[in-house]
Protein backbone atom coordinates (compact mmCIF):
# COMPACT_ATOMS: atom_id res chain seq x y z
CA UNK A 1 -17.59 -10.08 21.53
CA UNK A 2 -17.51 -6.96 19.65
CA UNK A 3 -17.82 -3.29 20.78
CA UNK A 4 -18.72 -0.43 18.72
CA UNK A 5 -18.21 3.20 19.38
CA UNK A 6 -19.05 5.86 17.17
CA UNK A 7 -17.11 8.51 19.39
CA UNK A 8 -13.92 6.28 18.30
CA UNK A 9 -15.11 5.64 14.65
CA UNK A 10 -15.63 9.41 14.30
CA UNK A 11 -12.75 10.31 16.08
CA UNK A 12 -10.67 9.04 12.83
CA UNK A 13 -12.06 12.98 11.26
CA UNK A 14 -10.46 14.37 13.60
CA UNK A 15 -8.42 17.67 12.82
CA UNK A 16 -5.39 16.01 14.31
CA UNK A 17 -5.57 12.57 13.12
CA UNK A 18 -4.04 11.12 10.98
CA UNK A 19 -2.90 7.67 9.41
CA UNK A 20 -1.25 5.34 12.03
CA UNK A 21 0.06 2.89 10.28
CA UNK A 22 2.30 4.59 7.72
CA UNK A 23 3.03 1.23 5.57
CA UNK A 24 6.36 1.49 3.42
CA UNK A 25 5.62 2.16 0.08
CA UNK A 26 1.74 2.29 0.48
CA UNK A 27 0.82 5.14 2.94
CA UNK A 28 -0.61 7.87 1.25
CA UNK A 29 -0.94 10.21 4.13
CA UNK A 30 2.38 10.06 6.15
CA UNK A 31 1.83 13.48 7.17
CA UNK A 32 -1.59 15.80 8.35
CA UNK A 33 -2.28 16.23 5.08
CA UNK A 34 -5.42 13.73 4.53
CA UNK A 35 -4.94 13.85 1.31
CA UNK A 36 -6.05 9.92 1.12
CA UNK A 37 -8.41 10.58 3.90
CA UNK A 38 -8.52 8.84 7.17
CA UNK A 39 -10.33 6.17 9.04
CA UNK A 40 -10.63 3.48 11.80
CA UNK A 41 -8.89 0.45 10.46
CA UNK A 42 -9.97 -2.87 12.24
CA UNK A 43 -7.27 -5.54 13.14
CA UNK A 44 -8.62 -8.59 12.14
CA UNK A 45 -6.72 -11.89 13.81
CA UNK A 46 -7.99 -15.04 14.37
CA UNK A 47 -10.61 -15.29 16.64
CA UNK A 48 -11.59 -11.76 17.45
CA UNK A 49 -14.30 -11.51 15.05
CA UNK A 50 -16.31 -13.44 12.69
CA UNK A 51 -17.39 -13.28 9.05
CA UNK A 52 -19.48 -10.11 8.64
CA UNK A 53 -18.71 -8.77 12.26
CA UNK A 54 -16.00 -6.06 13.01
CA UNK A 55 -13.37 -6.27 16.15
CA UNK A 56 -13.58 -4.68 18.89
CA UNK A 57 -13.15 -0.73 18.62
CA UNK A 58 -11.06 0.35 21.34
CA UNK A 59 -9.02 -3.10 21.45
CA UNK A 60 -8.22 -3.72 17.69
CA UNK A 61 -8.25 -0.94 15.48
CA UNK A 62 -6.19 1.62 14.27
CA UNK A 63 -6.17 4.66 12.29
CA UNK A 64 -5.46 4.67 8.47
CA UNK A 65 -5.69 6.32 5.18
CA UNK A 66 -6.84 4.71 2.08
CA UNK A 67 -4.41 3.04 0.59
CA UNK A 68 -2.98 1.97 3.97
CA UNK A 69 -6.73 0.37 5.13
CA UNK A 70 -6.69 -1.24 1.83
CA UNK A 71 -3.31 -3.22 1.84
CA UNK A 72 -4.30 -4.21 5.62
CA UNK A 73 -7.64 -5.88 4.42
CA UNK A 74 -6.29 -6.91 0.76
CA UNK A 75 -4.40 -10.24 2.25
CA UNK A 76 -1.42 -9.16 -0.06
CA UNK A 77 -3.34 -8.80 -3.60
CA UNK A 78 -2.02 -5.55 -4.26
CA UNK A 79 1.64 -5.16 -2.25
CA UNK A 80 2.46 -8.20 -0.87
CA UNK A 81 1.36 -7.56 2.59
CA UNK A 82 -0.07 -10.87 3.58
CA UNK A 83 -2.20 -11.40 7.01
CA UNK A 84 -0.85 -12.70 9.84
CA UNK A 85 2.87 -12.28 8.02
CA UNK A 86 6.02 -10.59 10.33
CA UNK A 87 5.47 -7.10 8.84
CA UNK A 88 1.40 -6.77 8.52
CA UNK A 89 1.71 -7.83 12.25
CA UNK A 90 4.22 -4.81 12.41
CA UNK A 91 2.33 -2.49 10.91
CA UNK A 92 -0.86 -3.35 12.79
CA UNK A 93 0.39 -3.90 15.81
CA UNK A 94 2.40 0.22 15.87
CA UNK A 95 -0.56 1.82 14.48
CA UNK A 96 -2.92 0.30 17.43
CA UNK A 97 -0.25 1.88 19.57
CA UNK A 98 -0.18 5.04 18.09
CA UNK A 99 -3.99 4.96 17.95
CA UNK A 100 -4.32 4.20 21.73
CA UNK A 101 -1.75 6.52 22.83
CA UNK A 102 -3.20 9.32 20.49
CA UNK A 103 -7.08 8.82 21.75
CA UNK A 104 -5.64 8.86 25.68
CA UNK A 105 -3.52 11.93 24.18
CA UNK A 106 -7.05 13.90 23.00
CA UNK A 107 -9.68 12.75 26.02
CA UNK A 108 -11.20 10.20 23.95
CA UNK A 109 -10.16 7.48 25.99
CA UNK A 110 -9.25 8.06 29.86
CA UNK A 111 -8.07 5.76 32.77
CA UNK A 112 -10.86 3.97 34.03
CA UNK A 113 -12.84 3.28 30.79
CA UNK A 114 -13.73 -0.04 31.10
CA UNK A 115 -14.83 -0.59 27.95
CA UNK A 116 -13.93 2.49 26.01
């Protein structure tokens, strides 16, 4: 099952965020500086969603800019970064860290949201 939230989408613009998942040789915003923009990146692994549908929000997603989003979805096309592979599970895996920690960090998420 899937859950949206627009807080969380939106919450990606934030002044402080910024990209989570900081892929070697790809990230184009390792810093504040959105200078590839930034946005909520969905994990997708087997199972959790379908063709067409997103994953869950709060439970698979993490922040990213651009070019970082892009070599997460690409399945390796443009850098090698294949799905499912020891280091995309890496990089997904930290920047859904970071992500939680960072929305409990700025209120968006609190103990006791059951479903975000």
């Amino acid at each position: 099952m899937s859950y949206t939230s627009k807080r969380l989408r939106d919450s990606a613009g934030h002044h402080d965020a910024k990209c989570m998942l900081n892929i070697a040789t790809v990230c184009g915003d390792p810093t504040t500086s959105k200078q590839a923009g930034n946005m909520l990146c969905h994990i997708r692994l087997a199972g959790n969603a379908g063709g067409a549908q997103k994953p869950h929000d709060a439970a698979c997603a993490t922040f990213g800019c651009g070019p970082c989003h892009a070599a997460l979805d690409n399945n390796g096309s443009a850098n090698g970064l294949r799905r499912g592979s020891e280091d995309w599970l890496f990089y997904a895996l930290r920047g859904q860290q970071r992500t939680l920690a960072w929305w409990f960090d700025h209120g968006f998420l609190t103990e006791g949201d059951g479903d975000a």
